[in-house]
Protein backbone atom coordinates (compact mmCIF):
# COMPACT_ATOMS: atom_id res chain seq x y z
CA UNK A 1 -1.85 18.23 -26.87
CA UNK A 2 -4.66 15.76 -25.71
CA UNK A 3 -4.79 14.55 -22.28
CA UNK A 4 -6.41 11.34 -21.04
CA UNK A 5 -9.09 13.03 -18.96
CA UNK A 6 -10.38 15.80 -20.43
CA UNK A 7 -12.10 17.99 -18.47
CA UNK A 8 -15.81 17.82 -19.11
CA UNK A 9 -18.37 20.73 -18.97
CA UNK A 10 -19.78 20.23 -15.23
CA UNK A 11 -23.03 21.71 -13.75
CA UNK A 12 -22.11 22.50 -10.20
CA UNK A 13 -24.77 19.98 -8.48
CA UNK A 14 -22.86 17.12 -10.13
CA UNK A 15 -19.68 14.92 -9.17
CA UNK A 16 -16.74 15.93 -11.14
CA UNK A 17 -14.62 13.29 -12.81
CA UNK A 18 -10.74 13.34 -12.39
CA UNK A 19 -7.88 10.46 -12.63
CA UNK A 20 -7.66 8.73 -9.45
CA UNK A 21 -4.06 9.15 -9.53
CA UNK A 22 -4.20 12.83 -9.39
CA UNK A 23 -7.36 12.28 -6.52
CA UNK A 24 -4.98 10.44 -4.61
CA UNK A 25 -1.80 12.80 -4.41
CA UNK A 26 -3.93 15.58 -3.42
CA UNK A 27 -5.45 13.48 -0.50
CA UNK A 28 -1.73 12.11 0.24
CA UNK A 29 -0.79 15.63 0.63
CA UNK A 30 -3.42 17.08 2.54
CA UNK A 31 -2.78 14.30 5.06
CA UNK A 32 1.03 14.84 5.33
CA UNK A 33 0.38 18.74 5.48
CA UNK A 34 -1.65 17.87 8.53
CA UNK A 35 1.17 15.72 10.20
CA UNK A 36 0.93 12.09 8.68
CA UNK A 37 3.70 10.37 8.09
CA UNK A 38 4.42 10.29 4.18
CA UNK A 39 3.68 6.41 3.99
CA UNK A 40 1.12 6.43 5.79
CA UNK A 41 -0.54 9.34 3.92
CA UNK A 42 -0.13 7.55 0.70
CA UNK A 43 -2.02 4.17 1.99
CA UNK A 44 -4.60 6.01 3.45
CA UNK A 45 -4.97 8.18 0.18
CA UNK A 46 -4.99 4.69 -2.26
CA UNK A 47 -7.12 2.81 -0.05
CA UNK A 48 -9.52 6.09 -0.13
CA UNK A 49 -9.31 6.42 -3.69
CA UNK A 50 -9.68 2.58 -4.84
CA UNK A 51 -12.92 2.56 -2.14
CA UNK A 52 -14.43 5.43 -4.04
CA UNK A 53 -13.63 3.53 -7.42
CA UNK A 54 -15.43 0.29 -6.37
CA UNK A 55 -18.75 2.64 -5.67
CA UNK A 56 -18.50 2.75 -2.22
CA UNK A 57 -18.23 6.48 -1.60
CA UNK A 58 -19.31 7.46 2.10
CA UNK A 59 -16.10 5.38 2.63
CA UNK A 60 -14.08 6.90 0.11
CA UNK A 61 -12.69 10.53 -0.27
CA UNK A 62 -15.57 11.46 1.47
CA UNK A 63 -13.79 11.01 4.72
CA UNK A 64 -10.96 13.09 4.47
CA UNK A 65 -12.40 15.71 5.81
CA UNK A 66 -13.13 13.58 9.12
CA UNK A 67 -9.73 12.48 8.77
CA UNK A 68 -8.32 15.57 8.76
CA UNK A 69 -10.15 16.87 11.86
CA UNK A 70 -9.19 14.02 13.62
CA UNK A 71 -5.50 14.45 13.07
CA UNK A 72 -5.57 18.53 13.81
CA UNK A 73 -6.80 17.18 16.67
CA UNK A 74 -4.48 15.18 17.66
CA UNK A 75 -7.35 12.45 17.99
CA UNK A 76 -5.68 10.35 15.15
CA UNK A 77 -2.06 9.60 15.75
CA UNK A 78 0.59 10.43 12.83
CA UNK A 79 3.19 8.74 13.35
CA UNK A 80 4.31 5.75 15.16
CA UNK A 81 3.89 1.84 14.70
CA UNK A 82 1.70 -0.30 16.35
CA UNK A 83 2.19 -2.68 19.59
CA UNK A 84 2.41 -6.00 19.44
CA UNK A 85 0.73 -7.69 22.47
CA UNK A 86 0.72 -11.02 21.84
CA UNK A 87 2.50 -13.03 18.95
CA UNK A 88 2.23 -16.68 18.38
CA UNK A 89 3.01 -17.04 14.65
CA UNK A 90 -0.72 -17.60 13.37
CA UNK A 91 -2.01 -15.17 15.55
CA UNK A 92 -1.21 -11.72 16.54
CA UNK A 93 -3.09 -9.30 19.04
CA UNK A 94 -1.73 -5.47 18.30
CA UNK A 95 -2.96 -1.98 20.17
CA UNK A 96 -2.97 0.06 17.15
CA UNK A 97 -2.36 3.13 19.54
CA UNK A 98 -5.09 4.78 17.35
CA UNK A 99 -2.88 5.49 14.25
CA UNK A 100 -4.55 5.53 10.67
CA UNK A 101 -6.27 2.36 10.38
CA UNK A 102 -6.20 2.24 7.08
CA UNK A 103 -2.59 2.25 7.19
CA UNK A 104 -2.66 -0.20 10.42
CA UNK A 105 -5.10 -2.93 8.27
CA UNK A 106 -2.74 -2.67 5.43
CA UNK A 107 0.08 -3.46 7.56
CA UNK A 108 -1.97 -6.60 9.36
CA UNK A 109 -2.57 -7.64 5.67
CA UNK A 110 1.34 -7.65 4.61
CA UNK A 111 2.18 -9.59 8.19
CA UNK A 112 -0.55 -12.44 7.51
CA UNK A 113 0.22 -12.51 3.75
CA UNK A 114 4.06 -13.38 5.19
CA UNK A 115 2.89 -15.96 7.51
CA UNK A 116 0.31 -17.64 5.43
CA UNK A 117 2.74 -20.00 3.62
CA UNK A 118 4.02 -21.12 7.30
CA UNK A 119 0.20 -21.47 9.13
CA UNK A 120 -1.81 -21.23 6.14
CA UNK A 121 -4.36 -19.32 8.48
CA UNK A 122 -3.64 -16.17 10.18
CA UNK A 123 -5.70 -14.69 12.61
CA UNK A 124 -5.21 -11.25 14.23
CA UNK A 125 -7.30 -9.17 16.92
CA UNK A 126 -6.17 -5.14 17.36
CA UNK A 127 -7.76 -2.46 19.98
CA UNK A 128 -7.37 1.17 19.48
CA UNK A 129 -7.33 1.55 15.89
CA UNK A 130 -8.80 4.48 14.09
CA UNK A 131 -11.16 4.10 11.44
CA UNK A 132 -10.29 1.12 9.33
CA UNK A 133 -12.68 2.37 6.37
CA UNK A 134 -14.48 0.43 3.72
CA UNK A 135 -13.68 -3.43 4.52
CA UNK A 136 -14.43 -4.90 1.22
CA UNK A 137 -11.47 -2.80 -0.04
CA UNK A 138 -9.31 -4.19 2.61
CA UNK A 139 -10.60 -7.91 2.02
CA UNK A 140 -10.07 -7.58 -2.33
CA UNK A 141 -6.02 -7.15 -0.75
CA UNK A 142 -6.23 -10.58 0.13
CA UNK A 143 -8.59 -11.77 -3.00
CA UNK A 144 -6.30 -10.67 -5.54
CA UNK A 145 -3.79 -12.73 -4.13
CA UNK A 146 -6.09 -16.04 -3.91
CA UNK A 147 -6.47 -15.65 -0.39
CA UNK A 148 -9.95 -15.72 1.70
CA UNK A 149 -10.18 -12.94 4.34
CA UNK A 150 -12.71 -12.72 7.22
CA UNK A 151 -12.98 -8.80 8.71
CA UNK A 152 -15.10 -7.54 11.50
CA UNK A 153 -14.87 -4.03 13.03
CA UNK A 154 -16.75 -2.33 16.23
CA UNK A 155 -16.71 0.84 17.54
CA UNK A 156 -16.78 0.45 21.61
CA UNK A 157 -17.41 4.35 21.96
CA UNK A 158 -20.47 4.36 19.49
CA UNK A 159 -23.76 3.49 20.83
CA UNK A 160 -25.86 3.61 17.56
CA UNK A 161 -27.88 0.63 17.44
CA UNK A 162 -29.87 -0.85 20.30
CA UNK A 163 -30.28 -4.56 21.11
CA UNK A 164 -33.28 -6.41 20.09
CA UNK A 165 -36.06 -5.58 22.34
CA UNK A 166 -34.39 -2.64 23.41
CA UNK A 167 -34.40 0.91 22.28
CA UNK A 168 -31.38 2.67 24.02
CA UNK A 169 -28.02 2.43 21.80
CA UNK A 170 -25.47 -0.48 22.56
CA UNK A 171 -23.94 -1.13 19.58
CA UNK A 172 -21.96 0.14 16.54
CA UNK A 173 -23.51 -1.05 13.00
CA UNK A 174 -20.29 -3.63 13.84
CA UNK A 175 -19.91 -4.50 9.92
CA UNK A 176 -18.42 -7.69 8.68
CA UNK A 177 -16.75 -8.89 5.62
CA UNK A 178 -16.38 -12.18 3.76
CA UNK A 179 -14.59 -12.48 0.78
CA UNK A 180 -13.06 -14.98 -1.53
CA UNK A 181 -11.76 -15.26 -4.99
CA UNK A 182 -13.44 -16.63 -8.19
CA UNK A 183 -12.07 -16.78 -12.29
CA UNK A 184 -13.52 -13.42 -13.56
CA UNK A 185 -14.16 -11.64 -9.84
CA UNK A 186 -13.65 -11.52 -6.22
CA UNK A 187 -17.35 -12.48 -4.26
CA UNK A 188 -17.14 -9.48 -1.62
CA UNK A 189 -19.78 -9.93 1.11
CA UNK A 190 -19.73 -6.66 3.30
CA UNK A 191 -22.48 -5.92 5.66
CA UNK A 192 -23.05 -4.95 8.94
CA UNK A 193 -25.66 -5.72 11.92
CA UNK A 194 -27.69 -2.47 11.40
CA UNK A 195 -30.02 -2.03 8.04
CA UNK A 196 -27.71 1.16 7.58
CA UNK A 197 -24.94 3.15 8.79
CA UNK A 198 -24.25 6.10 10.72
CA UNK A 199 -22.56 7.51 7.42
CA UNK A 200 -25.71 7.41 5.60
CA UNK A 201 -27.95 8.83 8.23
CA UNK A 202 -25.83 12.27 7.95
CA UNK A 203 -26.00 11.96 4.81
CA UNK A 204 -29.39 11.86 4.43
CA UNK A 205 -29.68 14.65 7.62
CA UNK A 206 -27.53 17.07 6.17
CA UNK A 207 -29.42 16.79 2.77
CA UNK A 208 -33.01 16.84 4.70
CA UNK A 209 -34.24 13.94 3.21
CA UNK A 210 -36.24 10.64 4.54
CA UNK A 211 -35.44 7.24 4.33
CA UNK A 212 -37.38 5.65 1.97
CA UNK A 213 -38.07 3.25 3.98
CA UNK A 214 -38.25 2.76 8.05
CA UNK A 215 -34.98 1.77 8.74
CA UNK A 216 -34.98 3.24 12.18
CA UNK A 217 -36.16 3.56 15.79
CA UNK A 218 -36.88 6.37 17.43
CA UNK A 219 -36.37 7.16 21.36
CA UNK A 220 -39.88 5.19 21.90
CA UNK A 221 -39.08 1.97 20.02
CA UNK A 222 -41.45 3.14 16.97
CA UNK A 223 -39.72 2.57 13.09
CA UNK A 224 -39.14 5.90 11.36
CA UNK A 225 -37.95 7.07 8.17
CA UNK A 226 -36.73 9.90 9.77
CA UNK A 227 -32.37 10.30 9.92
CA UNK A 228 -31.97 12.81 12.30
CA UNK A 229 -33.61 10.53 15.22
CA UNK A 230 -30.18 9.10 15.40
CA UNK A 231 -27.90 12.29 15.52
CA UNK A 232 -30.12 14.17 18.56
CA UNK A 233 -28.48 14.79 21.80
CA UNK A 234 -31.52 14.23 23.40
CA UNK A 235 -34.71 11.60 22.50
CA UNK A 236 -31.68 9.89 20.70
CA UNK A 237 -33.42 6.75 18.67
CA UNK A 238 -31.30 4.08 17.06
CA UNK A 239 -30.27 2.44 13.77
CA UNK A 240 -32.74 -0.56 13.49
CA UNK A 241 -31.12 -3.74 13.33
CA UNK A 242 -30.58 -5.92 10.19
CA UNK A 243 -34.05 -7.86 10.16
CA UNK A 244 -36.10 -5.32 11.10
CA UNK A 245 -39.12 -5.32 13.64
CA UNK A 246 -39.80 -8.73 12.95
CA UNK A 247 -36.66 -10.77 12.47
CA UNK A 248 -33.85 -8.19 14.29
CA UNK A 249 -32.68 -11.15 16.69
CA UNK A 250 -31.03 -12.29 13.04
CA UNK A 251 -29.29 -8.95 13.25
CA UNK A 252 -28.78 -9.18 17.23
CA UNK A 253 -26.69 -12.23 16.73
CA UNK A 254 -24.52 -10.80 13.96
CA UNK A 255 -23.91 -7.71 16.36
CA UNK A 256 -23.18 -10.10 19.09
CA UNK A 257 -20.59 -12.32 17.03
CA UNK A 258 -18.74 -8.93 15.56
CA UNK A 259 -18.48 -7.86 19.25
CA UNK A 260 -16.86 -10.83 20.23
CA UNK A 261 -14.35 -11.02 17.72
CA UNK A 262 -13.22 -7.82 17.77
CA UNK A 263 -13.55 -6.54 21.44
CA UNK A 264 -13.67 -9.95 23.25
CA UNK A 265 -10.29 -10.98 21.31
CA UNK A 266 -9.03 -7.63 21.80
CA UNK A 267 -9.46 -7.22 25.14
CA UNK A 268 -10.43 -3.67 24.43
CA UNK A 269 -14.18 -2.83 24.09
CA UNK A 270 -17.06 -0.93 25.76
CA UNK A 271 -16.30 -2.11 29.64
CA UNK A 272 -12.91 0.17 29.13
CA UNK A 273 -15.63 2.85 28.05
CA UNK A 274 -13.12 4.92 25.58
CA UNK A 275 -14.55 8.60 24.37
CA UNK A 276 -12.23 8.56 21.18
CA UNK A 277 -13.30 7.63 17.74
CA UNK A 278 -11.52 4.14 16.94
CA UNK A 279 -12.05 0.87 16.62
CA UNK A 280 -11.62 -3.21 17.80
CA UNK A 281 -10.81 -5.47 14.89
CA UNK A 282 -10.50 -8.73 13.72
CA UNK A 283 -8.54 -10.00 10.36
CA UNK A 284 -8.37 -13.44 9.36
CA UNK A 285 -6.84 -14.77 6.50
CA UNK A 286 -7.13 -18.13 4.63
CA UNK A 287 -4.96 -20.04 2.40
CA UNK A 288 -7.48 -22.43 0.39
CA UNK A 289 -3.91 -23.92 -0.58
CA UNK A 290 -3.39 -25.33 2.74
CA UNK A 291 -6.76 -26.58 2.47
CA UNK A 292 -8.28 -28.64 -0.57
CA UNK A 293 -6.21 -26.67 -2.81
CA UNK A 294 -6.37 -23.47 -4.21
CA UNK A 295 -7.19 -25.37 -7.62
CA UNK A 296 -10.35 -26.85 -5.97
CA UNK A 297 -11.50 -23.86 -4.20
CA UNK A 298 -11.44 -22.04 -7.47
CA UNK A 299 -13.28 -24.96 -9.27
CA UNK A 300 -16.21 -25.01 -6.40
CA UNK A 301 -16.59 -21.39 -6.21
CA UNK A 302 -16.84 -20.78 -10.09
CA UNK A 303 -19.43 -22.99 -10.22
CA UNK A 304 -21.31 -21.43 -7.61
CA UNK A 305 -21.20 -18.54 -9.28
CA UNK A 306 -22.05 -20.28 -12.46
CA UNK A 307 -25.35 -21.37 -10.69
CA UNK A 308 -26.13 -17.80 -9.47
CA UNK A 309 -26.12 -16.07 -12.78
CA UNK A 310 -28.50 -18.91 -14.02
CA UNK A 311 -30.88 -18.61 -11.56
CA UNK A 312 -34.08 -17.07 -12.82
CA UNK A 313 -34.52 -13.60 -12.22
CA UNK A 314 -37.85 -12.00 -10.68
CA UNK A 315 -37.03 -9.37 -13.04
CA UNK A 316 -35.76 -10.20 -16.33
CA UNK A 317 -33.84 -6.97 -16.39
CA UNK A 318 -32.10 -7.23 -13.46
CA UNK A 319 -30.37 -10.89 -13.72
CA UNK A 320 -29.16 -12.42 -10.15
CA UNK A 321 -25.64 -10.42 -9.32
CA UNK A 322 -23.20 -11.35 -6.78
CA UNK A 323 -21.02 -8.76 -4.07
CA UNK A 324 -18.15 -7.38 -5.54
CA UNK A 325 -19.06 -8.33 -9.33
CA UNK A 326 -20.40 -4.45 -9.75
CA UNK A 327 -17.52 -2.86 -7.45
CA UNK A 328 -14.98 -4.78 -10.10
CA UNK A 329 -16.81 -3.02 -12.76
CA UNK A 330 -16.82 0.32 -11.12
CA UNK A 331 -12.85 -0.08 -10.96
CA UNK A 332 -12.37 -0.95 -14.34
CA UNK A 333 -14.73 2.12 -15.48
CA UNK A 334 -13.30 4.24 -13.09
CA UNK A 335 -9.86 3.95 -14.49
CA UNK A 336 -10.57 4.55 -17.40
CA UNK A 337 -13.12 7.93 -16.78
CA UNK A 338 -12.09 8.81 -13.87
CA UNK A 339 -13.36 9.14 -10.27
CA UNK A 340 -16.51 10.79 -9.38
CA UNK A 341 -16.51 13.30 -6.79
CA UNK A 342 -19.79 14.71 -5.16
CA UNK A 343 -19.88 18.53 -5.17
CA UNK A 344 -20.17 18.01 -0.91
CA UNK A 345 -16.82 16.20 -1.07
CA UNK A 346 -15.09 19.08 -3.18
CA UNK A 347 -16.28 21.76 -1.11
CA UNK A 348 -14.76 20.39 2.11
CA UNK A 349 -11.05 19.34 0.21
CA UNK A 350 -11.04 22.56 -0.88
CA UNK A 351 -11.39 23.98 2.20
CA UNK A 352 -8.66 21.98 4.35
CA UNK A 353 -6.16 22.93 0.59
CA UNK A 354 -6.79 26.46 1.61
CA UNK A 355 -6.64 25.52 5.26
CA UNK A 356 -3.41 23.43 4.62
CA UNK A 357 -1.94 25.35 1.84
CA UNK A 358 -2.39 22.45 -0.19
CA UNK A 359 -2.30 22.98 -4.32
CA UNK A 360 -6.56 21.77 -4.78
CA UNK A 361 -6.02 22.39 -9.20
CA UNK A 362 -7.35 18.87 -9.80
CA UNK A 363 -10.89 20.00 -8.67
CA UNK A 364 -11.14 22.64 -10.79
């Protein structure tokens, strides 16, 4: 008897391969052995599992692990719905009460997708969500359904990136996503007001490597290549700011503008001073049908695309690409060889299976 995914010969310093189907029940059932309600598990596992397939993988499986901690500790709540504040129709504020925010943004997605024949734009602002994960994931929801989507998420208890001119903290990267629809692929802008991410910088801490380029600040103000500047408890630099040295007030303004939506619209942010790990977000959604017409937002964007590719490349090899045309490929490949999984991402699901009592098979 064949099998679709036949397991390969792996060397145990590379990322196994295994169907993301299989990927995904295991994470759906470590999360429900660790309290999570069962449909929230499974959201949180499929949005996991579909932001490891487009290549984005400190946002993908990866965090289970930080998940998991999070709901042992009762710092992530497992059950419950969120609270509506406000509700005018075409906009919503909700406190998220710090549930999964995976599960809350997929549930903010479904409400707008509802309302969007009615306003044709729906807006909404949430405080206290958890960890909303990878937002280009969360924005292709609304691109494979012809939609636009704006997202913007801050972290009021992270101080990780300092304003420009300064070199004390203020700021989480605050990323932000644009993202509309095209013919042959969604255009998925996701960024964020720091050069990189907190993710990355433990990454690159735990593995005891340098930047390769200076991406940072230290405690003084002075670039560095160097990660752990950012995780000390004391002497703590900063993520440098998207721009760099000599253009960060570019960054500074992004920074500023994700703060606004998120906390400002909220009214949650960093004057409430919260110690939990969670998030302010904002989620707006666009109908181009209520607008020129889906058929003419379609036409324009195509050809912008179009104009992209045919731009001549500084290097022949590498032609002019646009976000989200590579995480579309990833998804189709993925599918069809299965998942990568680093050998660091594993090791820790195995250890919350045992922990958890969890059947981990598909990882061996």
């Amino acid at each position: 008897m064949t099998t679709l995914f036949p397991k390969p010969i792996h060397r145990p310093h590379e990322p196994i391969r295994r169907p993301h189907d299989a990927l995904s029940k295991l994470a759906t059932d470590l999360f429900i052995a660790a309290g999570m309600d069962a449909d929230k598990a499974r959201c949180v596992a499929d949005l996991l599992l579909l932001t490891d397939m487009m290549g984005r993988h400190t946002h993908g499986l990866a965090q289970c692990g930080a998940y998991l901690d999070e709901l042992v500790g009762g710092r992530m709540t497992a059950t419950g719905v969120p609270e509506t504040i406000r509700d005018t129709g075409s906009t919503a504020v909700w406190d998220g009460n710090y549930l999964p925010g995976l599960w809350l943004m997929q549930r903010a997605l479904s409400l707008g997708f509802e309302r969007l024949a009615a306003h044709g734009v729906f807006t909404l602002s949430m405080r206290r969500s958890h960890h909303i994960g990878c937002l280009a994931a969360l924005a292709k929801q609304a691109t494979d359904r012809g939609y636009y989507a704006m997202i913007a998420s801050s972290g009021p208890h992270t101080k990780a990136v300092a304003p420009f001119g300064g070199k004390q903290g203020l700021f989480s990267p605050n990323p932000f996503a644009f993202a509309f629809p095209t013919t042959e692929f969604p255009v998925l802008v996701d960024t964020c007001a720091s050069i990189t991410t907190v993710s990355m910088t433990r990454e690159k801490t735990a593995a005891g490597e340098q930047f390769e380029h200076a991406w940072l600040i230290d405690s003084h103000g002075r670039p560095s290549r160097d990660p752990s500047v950012v995780e000390r408890q004391q002497d703590r630099g900063s993520l440098m700011l998207l721009g760099g040295m000599e253009s960060g007030h570019k960054g500074f303004g992004l920074a500023l503008m994700v703060e606004a939506l998120t906390q400002g619209l909220s009214g949650f942010g960093r004057r409430d001073e919260p110690k939990r790990w969670g998030a302010s977000v904002y989620l707006q959604l666009i109908d181009p049908a209520a607008f020129a017409g889906s058929a003419a937002s379609i036409d324009q964007m195509d050809f912008l695309v179009e104009q992209c590719h045919a731009n001549s490349p500084i290097d022949p090899t590498r032609p002019v690409r646009l976000p989200g045309e590579q995480a579309t490929r990833n998804v189709t490949a993925h599918r069809r060889d299965g998942v990568p999984v680093s050998p660091e991402t594993v090791a820790a699901l195995r250890a919350w299976a045992t922990r958890l009592q969890i059947d981990d098979a598909v990882l061996t």
